[in-house]
N, C-alpha and C. Protein backbone atom coordinates (compact mmCIF):
# COMPACT_ATOMS: atom_id res chain seq x y z
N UNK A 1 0.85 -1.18 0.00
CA UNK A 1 0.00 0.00 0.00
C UNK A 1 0.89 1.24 0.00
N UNK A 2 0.79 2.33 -0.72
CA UNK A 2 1.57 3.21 -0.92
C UNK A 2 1.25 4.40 -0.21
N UNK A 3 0.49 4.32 0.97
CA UNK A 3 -0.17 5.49 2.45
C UNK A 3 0.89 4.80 3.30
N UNK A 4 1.63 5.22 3.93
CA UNK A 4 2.38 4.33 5.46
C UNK A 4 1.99 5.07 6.30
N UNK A 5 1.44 4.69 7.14
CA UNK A 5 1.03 5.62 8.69
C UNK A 5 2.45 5.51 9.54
N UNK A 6 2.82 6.30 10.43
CA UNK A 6 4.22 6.69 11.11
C UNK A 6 3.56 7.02 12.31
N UNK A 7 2.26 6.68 12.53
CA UNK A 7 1.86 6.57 14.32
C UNK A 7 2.75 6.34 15.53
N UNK A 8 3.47 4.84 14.96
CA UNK A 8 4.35 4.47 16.10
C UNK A 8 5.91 5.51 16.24
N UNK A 9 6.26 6.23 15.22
CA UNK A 9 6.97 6.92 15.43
C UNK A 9 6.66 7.96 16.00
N UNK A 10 5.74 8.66 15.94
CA UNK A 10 5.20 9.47 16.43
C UNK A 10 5.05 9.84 18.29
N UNK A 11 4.57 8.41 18.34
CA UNK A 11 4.11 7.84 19.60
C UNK A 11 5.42 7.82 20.61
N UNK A 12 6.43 7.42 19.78
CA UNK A 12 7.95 7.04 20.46
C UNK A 12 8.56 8.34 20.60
N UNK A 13 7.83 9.26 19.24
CA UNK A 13 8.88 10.64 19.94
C UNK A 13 8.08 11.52 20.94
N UNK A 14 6.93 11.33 21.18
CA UNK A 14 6.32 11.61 22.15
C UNK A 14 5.97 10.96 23.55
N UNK A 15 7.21 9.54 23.44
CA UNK A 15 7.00 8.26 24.67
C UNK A 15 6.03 8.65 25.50
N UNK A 16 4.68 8.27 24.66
CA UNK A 16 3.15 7.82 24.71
C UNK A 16 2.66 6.34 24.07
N UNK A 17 2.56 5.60 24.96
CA UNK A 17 2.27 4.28 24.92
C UNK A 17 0.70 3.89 24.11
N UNK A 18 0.52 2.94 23.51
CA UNK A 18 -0.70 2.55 22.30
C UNK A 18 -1.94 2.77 23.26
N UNK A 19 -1.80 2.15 24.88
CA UNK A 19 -3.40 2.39 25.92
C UNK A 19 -2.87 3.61 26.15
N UNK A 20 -2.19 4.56 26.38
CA UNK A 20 -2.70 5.96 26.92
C UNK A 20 -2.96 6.94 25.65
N UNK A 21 -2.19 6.51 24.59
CA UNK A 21 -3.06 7.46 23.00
C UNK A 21 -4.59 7.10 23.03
N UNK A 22 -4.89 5.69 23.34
CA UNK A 22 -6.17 5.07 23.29
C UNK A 22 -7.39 5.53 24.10
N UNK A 23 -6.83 6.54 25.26
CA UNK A 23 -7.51 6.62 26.15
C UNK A 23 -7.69 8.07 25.72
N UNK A 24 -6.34 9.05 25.09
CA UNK A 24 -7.13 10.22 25.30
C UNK A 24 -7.52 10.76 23.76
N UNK A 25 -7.45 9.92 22.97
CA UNK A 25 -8.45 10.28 21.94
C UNK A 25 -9.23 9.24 21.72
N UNK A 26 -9.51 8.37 22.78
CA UNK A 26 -11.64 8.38 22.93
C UNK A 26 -11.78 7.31 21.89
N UNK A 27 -10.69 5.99 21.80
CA UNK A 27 -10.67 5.40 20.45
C UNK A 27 -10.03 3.85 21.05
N UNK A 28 -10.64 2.71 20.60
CA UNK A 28 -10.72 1.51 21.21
C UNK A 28 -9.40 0.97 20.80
N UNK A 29 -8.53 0.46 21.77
CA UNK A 29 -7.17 -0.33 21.35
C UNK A 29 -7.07 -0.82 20.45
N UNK A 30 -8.30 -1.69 20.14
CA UNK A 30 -7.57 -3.17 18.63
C UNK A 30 -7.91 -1.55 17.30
N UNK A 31 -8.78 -0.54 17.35
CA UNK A 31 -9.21 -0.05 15.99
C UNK A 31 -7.87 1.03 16.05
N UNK A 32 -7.20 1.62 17.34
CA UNK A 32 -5.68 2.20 16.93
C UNK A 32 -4.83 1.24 16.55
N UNK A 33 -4.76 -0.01 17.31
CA UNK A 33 -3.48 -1.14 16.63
C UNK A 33 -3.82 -0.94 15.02
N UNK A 34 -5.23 -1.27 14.60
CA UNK A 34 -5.30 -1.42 13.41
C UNK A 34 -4.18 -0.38 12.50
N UNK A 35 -4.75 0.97 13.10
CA UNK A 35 -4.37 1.97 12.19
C UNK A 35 -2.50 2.33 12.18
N UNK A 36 -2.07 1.74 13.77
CA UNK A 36 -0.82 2.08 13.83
C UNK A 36 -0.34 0.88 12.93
N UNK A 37 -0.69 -0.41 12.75
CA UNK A 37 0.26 -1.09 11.86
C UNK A 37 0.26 -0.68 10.45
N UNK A 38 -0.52 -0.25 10.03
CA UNK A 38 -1.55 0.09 8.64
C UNK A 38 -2.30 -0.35 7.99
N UNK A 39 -2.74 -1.45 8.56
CA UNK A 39 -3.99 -2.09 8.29
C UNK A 39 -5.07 -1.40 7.67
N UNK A 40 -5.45 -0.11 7.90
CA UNK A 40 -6.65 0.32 8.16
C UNK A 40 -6.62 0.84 6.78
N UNK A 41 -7.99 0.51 6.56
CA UNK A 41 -8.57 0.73 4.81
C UNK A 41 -9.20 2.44 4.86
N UNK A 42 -9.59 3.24 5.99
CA UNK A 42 -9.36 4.42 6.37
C UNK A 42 -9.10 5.26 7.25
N UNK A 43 -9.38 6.32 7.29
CA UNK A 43 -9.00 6.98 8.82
C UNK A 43 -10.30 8.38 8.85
N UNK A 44 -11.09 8.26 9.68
CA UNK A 44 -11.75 9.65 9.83
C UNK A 44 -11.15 10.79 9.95
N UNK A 45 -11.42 12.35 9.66
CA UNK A 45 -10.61 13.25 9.11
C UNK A 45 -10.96 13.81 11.07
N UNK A 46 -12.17 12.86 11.94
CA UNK A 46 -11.89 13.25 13.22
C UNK A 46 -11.16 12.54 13.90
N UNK A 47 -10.59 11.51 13.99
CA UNK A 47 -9.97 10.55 14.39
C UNK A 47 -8.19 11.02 14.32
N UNK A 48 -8.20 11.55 12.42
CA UNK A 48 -7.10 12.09 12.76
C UNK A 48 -6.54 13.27 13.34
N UNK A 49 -7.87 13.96 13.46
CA UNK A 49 -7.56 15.65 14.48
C UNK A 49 -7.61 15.35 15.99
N UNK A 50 -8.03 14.14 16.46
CA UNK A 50 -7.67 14.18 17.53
C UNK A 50 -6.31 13.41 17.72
N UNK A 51 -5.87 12.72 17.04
CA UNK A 51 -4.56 11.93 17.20
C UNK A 51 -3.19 13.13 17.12
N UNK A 52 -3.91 14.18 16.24
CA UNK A 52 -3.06 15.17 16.16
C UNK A 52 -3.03 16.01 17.08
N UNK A 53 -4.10 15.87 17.66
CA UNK A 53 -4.11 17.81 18.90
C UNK A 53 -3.11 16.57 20.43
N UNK A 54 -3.49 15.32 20.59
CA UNK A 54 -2.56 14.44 21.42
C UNK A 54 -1.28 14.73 20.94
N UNK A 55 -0.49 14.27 20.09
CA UNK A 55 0.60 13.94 19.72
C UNK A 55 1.33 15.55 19.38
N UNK A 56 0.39 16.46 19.53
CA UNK A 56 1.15 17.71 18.83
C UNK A 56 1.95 17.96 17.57
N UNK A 57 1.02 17.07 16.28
CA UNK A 57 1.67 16.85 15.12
C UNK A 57 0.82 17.38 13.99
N UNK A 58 1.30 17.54 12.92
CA UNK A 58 0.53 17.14 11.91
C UNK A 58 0.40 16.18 11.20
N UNK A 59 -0.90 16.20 10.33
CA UNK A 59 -1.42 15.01 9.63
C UNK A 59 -0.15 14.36 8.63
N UNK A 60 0.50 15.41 8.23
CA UNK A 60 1.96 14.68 7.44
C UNK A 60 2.95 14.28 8.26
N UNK A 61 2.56 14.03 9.62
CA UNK A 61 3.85 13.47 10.33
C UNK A 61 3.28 12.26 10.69
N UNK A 62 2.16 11.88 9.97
CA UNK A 62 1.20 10.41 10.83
C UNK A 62 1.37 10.13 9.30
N UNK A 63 1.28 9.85 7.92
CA UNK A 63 1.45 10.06 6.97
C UNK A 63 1.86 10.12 5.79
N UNK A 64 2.26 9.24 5.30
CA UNK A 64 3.62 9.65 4.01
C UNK A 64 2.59 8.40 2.81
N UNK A 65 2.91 9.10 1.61
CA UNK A 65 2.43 8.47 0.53
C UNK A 65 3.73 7.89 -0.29
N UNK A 66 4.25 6.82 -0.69
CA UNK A 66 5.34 6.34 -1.16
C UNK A 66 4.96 5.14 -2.50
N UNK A 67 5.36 5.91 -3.59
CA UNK A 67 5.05 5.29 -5.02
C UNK A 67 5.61 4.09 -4.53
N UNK A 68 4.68 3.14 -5.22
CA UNK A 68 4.87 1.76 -5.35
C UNK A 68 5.55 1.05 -6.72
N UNK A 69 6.65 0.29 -6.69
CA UNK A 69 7.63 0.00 -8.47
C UNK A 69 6.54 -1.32 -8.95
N UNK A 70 6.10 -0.95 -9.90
CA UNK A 70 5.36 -1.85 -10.97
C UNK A 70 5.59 -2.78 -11.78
């Protein structure tokens, strides 16, 4: 998939653990695991404003689009 989510980096430069992101943006453990591995087929545009006002980031630091070789 050519979206990579960078959650867990994120998370590490802010050493904020997967249950306390979970807790303060209001969002169930297994559906953040989902999104931090990249599983996730989307992301709500609220889901990611609150992951962002936590983490003190922007949406391009959770983020990166990377062409895929054909």
């Amino acid at each position: 998939m050519p979206i990579i989510v960078n959650l867990d980096v994120m998370m590490a430069k802010r050493k904020m653990s997967l249950n306390e992101l979970s807790t303060k943006v209001d969002l169930t453990l297994a559906n953040l695991s989902i999104l931090k591995t990249g599983k996730a087929k989307a992301v709500r545009f609220s889901t990611l404003e609150a992951i962002c006002k936590v983490l003190e980031c922007q949406p391009g630091d959770l983020l990166e689009y990377q062409e895929t070789k054909e």
